[in-house]
C-alpha atoms as a PDB file:
ATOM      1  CA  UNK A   1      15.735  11.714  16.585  1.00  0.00           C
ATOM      2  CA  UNK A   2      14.375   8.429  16.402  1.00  0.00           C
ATOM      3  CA  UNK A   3      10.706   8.390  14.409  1.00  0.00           C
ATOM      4  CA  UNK A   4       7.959   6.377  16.068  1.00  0.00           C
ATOM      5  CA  UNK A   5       5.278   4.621  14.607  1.00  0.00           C
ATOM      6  CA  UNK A   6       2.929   7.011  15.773  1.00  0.00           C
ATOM      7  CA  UNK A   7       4.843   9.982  14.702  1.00  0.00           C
ATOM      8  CA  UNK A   8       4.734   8.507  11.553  1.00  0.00           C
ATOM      9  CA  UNK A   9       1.321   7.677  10.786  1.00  0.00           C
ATOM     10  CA  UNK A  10      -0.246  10.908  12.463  1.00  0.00           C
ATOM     11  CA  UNK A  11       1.711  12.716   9.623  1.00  0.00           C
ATOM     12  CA  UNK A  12       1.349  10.486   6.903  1.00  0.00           C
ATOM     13  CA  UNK A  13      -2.334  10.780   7.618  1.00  0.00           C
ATOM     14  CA  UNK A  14      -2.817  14.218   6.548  1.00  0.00           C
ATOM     15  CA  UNK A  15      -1.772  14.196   3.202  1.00  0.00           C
ATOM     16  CA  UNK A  16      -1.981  11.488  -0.061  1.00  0.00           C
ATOM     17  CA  UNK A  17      -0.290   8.888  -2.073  1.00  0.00           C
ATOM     18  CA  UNK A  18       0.522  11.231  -4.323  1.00  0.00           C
ATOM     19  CA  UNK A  19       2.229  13.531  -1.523  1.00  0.00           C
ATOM     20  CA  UNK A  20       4.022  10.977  -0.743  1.00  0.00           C
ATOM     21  CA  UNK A  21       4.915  10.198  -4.293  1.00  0.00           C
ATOM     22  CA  UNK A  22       6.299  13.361  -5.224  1.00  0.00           C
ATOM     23  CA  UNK A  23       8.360  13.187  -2.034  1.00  0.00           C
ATOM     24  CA  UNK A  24       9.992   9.559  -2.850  1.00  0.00           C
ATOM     25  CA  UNK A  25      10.988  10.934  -6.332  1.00  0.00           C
ATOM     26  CA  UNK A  26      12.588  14.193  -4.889  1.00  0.00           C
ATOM     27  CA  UNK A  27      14.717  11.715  -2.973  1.00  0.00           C
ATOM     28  CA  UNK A  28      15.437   9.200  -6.351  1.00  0.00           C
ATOM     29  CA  UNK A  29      12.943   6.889  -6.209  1.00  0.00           C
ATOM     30  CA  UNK A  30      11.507   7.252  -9.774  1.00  0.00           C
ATOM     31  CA  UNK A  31       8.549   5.103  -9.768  1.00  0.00           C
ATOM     32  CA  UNK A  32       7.385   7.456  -6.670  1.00  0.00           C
ATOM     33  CA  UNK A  33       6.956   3.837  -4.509  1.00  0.00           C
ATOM     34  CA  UNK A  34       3.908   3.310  -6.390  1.00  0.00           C
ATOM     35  CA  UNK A  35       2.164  -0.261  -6.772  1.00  0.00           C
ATOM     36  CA  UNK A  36      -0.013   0.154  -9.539  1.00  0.00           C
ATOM     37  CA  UNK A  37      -3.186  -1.613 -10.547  1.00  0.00           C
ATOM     38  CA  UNK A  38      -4.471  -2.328  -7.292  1.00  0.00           C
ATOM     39  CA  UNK A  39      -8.227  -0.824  -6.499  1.00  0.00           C
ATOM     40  CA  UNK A  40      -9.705   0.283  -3.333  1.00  0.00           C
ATOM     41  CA  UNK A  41     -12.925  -2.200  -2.549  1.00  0.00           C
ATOM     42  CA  UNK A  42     -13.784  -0.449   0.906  1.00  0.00           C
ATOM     43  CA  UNK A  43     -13.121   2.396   2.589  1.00  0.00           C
ATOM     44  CA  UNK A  44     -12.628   2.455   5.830  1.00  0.00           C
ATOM     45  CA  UNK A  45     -14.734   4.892   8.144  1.00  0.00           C
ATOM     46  CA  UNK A  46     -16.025   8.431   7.955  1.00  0.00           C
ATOM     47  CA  UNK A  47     -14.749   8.993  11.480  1.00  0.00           C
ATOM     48  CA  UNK A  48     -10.852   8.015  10.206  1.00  0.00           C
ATOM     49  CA  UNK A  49      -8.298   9.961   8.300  1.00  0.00           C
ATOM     50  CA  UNK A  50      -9.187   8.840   4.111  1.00  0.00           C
ATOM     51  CA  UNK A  51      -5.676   8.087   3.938  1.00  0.00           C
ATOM     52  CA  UNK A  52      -4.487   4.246   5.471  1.00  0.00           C
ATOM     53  CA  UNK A  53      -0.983   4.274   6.820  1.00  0.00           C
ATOM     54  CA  UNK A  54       0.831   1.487   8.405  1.00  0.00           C
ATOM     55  CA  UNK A  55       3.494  -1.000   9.129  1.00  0.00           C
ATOM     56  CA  UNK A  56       3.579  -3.700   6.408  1.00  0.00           C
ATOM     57  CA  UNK A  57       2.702  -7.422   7.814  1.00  0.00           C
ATOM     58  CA  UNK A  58       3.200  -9.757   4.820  1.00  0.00           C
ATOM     59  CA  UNK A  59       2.189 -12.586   3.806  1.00  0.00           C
ATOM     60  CA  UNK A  60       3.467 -14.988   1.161  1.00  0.00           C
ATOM     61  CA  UNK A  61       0.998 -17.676  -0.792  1.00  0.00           C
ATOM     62  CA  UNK A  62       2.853 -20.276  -3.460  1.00  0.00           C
ATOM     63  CA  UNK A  63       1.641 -22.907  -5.338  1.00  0.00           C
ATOM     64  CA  UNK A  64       0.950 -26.495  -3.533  1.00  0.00           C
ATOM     65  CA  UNK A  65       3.844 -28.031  -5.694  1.00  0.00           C
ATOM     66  CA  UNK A  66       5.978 -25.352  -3.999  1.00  0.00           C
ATOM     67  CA  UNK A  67       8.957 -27.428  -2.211  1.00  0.00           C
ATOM     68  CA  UNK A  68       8.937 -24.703   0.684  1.00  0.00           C
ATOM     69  CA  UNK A  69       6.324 -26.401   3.641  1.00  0.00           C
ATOM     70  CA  UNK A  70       3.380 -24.363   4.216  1.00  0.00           C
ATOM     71  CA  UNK A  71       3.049 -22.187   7.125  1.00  0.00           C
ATOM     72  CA  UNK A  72       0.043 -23.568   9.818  1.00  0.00           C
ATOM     73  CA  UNK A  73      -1.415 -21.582  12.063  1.00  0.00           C
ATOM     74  CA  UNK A  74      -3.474 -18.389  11.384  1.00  0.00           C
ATOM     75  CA  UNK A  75      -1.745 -15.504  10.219  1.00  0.00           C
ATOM     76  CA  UNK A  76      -4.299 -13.270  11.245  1.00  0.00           C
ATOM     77  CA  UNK A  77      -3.940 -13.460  14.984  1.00  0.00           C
ATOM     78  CA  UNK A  78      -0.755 -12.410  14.546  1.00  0.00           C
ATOM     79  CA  UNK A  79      -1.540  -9.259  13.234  1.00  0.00           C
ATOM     80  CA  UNK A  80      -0.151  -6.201  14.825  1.00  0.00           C
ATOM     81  CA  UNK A  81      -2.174  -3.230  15.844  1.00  0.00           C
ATOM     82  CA  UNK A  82      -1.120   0.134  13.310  1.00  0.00           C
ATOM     83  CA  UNK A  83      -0.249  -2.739  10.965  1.00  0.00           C
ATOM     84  CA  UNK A  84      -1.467  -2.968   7.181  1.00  0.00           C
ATOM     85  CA  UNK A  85      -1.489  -6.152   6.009  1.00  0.00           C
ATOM     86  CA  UNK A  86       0.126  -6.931   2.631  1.00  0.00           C
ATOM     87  CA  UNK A  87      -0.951 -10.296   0.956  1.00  0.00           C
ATOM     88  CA  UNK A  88       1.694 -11.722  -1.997  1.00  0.00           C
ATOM     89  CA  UNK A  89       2.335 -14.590  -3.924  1.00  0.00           C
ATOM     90  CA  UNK A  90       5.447 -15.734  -5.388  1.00  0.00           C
ATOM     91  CA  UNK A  91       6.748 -14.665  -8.940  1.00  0.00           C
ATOM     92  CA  UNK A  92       5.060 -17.451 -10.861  1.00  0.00           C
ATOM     93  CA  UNK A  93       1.791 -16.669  -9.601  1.00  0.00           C
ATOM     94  CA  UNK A  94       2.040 -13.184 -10.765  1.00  0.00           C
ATOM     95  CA  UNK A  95       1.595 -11.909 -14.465  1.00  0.00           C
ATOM     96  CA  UNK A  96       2.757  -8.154 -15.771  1.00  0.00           C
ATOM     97  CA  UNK A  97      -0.001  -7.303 -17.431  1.00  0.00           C
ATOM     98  CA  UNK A  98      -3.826  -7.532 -16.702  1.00  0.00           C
ATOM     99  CA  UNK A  99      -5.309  -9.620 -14.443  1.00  0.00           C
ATOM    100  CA  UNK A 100      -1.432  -9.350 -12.656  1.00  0.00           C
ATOM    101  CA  UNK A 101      -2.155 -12.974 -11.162  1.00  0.00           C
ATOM    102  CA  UNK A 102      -2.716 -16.419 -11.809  1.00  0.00           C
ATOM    103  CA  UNK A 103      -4.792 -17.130  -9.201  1.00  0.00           C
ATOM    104  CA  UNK A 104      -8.316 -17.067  -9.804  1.00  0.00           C
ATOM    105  CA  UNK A 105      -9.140 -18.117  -5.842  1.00  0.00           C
ATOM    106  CA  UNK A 106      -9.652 -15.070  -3.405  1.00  0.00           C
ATOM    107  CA  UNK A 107      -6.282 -14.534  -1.170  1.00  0.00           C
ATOM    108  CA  UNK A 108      -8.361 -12.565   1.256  1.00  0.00           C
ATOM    109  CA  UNK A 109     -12.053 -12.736   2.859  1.00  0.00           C
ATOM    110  CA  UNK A 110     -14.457 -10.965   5.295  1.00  0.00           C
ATOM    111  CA  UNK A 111     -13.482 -13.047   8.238  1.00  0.00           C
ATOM    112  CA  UNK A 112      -9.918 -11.865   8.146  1.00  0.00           C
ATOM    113  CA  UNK A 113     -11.113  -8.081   7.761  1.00  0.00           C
ATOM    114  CA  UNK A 114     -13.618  -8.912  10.750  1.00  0.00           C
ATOM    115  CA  UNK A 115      -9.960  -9.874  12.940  1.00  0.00           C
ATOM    116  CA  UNK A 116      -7.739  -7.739  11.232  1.00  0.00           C
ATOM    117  CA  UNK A 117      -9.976  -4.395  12.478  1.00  0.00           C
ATOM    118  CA  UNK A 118     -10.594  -6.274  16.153  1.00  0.00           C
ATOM    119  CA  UNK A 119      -6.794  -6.182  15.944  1.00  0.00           C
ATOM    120  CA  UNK A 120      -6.351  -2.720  15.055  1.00  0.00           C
ATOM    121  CA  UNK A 121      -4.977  -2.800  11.816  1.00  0.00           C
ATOM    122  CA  UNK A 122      -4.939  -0.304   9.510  1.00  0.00           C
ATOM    123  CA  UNK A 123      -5.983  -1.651   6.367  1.00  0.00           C
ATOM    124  CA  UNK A 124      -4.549  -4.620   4.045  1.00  0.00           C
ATOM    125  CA  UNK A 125      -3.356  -4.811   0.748  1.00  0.00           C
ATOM    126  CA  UNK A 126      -3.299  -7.981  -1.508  1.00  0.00           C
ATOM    127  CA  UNK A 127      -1.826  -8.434  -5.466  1.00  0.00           C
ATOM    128  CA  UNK A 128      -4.447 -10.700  -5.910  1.00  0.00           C
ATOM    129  CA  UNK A 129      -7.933 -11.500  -5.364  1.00  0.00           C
ATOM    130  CA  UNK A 130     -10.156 -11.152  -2.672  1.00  0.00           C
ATOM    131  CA  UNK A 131     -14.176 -12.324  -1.318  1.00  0.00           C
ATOM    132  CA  UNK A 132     -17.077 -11.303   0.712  1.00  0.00           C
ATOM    133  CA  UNK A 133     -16.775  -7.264  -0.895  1.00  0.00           C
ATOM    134  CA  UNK A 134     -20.455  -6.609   1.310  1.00  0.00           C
ATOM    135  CA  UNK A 135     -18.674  -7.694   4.402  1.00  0.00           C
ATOM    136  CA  UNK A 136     -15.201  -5.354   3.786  1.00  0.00           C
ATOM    137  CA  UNK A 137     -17.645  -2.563   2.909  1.00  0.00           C
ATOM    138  CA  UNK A 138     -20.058  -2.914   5.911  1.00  0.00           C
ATOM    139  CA  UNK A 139     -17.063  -3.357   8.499  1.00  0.00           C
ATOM    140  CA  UNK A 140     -15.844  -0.100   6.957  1.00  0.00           C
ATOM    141  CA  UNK A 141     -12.243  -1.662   6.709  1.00  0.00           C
ATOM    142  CA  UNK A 142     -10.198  -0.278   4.122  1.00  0.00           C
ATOM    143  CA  UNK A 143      -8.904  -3.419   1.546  1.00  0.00           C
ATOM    144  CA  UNK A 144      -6.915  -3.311  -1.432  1.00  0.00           C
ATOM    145  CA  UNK A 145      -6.996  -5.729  -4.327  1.00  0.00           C
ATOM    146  CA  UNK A 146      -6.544  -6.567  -8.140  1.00  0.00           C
ATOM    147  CA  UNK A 147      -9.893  -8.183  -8.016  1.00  0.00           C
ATOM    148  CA  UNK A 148     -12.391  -9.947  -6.749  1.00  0.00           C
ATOM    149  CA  UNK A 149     -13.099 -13.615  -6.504  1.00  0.00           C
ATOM    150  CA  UNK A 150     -15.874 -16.061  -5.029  1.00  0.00           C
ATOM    151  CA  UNK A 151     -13.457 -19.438  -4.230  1.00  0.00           C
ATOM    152  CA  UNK A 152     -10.654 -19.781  -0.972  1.00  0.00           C
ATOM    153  CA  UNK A 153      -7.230 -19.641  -1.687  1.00  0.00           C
ATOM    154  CA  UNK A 154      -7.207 -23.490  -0.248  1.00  0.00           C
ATOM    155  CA  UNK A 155      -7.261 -25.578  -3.204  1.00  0.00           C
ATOM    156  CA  UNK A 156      -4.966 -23.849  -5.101  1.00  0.00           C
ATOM    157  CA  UNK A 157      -1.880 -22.371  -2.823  1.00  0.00           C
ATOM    158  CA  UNK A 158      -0.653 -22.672   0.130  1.00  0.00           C
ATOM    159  CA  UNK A 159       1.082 -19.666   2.806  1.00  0.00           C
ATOM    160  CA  UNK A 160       5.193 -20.323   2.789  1.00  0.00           C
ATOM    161  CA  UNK A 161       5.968 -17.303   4.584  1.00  0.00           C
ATOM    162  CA  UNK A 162       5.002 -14.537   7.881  1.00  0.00           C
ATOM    163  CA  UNK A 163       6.804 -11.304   7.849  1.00  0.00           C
ATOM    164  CA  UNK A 164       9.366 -12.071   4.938  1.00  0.00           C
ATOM    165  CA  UNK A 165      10.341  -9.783   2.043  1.00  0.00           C
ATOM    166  CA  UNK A 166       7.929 -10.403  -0.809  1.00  0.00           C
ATOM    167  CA  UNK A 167       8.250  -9.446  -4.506  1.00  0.00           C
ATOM    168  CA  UNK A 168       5.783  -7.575  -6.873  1.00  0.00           C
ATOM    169  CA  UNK A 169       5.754  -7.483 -10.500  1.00  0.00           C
ATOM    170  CA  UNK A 170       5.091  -3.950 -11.553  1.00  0.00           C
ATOM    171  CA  UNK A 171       4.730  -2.636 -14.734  1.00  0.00           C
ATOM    172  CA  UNK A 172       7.041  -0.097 -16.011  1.00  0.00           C
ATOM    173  CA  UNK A 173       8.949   1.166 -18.782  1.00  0.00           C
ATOM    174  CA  UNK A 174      11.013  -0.442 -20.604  1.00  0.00           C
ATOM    175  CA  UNK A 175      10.061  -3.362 -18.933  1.00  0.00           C
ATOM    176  CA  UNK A 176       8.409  -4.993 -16.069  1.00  0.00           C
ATOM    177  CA  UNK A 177      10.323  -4.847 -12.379  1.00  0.00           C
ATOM    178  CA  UNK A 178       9.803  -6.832  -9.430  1.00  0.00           C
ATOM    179  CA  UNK A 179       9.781  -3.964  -6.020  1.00  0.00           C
ATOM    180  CA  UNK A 180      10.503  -5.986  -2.825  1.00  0.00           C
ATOM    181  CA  UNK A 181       7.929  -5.060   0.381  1.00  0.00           C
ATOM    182  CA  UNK A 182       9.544  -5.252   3.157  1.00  0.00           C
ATOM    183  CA  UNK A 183       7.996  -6.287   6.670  1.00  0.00           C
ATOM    184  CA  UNK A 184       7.852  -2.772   8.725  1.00  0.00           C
ATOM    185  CA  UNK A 185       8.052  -0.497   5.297  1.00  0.00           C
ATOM    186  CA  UNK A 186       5.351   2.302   5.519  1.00  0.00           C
ATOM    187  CA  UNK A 187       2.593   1.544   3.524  1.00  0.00           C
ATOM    188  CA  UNK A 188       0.376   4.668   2.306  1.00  0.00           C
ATOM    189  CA  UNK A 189      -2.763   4.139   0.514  1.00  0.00           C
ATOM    190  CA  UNK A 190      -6.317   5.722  -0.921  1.00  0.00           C
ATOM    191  CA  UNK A 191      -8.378   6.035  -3.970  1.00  0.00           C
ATOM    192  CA  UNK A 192      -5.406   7.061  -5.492  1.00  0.00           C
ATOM    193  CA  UNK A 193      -3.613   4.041  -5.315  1.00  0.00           C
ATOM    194  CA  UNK A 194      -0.875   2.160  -2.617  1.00  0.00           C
ATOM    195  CA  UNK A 195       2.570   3.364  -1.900  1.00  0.00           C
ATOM    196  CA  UNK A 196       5.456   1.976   0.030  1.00  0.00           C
ATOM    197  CA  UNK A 197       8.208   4.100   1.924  1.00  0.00           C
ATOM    198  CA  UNK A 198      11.329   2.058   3.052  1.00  0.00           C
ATOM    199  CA  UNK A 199      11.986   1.568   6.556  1.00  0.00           C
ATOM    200  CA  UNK A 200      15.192   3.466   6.862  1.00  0.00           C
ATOM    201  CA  UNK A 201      14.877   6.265   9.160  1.00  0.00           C
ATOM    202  CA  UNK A 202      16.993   8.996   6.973  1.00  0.00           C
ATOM    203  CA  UNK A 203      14.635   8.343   4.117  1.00  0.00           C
ATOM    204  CA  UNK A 204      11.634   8.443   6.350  1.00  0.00           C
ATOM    205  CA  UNK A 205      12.787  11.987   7.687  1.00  0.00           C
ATOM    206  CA  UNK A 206      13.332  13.377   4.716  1.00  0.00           C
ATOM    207  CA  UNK A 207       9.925  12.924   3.426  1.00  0.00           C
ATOM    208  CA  UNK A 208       7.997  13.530   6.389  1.00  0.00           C
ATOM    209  CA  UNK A 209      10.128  17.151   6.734  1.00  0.00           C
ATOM    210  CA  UNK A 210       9.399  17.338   2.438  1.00  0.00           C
ATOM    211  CA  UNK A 211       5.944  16.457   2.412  1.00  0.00           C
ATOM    212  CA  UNK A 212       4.234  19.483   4.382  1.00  0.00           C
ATOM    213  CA  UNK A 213       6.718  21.975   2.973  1.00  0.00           C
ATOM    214  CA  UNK A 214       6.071  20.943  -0.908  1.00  0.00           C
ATOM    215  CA  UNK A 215       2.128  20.377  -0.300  1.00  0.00           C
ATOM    216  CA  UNK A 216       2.172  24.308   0.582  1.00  0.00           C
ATOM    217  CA  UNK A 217       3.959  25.291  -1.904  1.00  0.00           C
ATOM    218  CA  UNK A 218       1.403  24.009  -4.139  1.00  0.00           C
ATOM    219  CA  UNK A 219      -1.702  25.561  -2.549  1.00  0.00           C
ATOM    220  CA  UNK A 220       0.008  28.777  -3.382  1.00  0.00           C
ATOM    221  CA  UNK A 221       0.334  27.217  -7.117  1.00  0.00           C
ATOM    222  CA  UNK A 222      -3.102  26.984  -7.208  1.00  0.00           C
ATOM    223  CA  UNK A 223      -4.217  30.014  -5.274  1.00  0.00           C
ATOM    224  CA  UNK A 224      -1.777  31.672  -8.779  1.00  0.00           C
ATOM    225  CA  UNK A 225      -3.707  29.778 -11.257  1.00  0.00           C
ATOM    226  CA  UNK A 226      -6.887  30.862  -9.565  1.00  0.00           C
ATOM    227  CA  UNK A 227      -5.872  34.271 -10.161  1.00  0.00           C
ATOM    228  CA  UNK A 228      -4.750  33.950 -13.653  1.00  0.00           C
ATOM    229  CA  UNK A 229      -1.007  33.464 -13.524  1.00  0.00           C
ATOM    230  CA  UNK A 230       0.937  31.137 -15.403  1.00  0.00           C
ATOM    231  CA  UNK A 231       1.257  27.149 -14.098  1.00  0.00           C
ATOM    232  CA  UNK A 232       4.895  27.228 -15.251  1.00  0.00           C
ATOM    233  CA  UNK A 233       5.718  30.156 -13.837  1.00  0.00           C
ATOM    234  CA  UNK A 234       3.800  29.713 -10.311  1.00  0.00           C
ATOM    235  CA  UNK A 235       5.489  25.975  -9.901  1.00  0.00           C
ATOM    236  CA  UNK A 236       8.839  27.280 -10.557  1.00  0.00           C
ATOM    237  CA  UNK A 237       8.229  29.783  -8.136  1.00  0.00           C
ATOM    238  CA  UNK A 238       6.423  28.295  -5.785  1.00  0.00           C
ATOM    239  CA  UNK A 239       8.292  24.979  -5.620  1.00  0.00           C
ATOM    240  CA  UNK A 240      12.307  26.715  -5.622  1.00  0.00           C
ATOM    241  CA  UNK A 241      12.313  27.111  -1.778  1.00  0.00           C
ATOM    242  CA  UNK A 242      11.253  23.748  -1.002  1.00  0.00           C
END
């Protein structure tokens, strides 16, 4: 059975990150899919499901010295509806440990969250630094970021690439990694952080048929505890028939 986009996201919707998560590992993915460090600045609205889900749409900055020619044209009108944009910037821009970039210009501002929603996206995402927080909160459009910033990106860098594979630096142990995005990977996020599922339908399956089955499990884990049973005992219980 082929999985549509909307199949997809309807499900994805009803549960978490951290659903998702425990899914991804099940299925040898250690790290769960999990970008850490970035914070939610806005939510989107009361009316929507808490958790964004969406096709990634990236977008790679680079330094002006960069040889590759920047990209004209606004990336934004591009944007696909059920989309959640994903804003990178090439590996020397990025750091492994706190602030995770160089760059102290905003990537991202309230303009492209006022065309992004008009567009139907579903939220964005950017391992960097973004402006104009009042105008991401009061569009109720769900953004993503390391930080926050006052400056444009335009002094500083310049976009090389639409709808590429872009790398992350992610802490980790023993060492920092760089995870690969790739356009059309699902993207899952909320307070409790961004994930990324890879496009490949036999993965995709598999979680969306894991998901439901493993959250249930463990509302009758905590029903146990409620009731004074063992954790250990209720999870190994509980979680053996999923």
């Amino acid at each position: 059975m082929t999985l549509t986009t909307k199949h997809i996201i309807e499900t994805l919707q009803k549960f978490t990150p951290c659903d998702v998560s425990d899914a991804l590992v099940k299925f040898g993915y250690k790290n769960g899919g999990y970008f850490p460090n970035l914070v939610r600045q806005s939510q989107g609205k009361s009316s929507s499901p808490n958790t964004v889900v969406g096709k990634a749409y990236t977008v790679l900055f680079a330094p002006y010295d960069d040889p590759n020619p920047q990209i004209g044209g606004g990336y934004i009108d591009s944007l696909p509806e059920d989309s959640v944009l994903v804003i990178a910037t090439t590996p020397a821009l990025q750091l492994p440990q706190a602030p995770y970039t160089k760059v102290n210009n905003a990537l991202y501002g309230g303009l492209m969250s006022t065309r992004a929603q008009y567009l139907k996206s579903k939220g964005t995402v950017v391992f960097g630094r973004i402006r104009d927080l009042a105008e991401h909160r009061q569009l109720e459009h769900p953004v993503f970021s390391y930080g926050v910033g006052s400056t444009a990106h335009k002094p500083v860098v310049k976009i090389i690439g639409i709808n590429i594979p872009v790398d992350v630096l992610v802490e980790g142990y023993p060492e920092a990694e760089f995870q690969t995005i790739n356009p059309g990977d699902i993207v899952v996020a909320d307070e409790n952080g961004v994930v990324r599922i890879p496009q490949e339908e036999k993965l995709l399956a598999k979680v969306l048929d894991f998901i439901p089955r493993r959250v249930s499990a463990d509302e009758l884990v905590a029903q146990d505890i409620k009731e004074g049973k063992p954790a250990a005992e209720s999870q190994k219980l509980r979680r053996s028939a999923v």
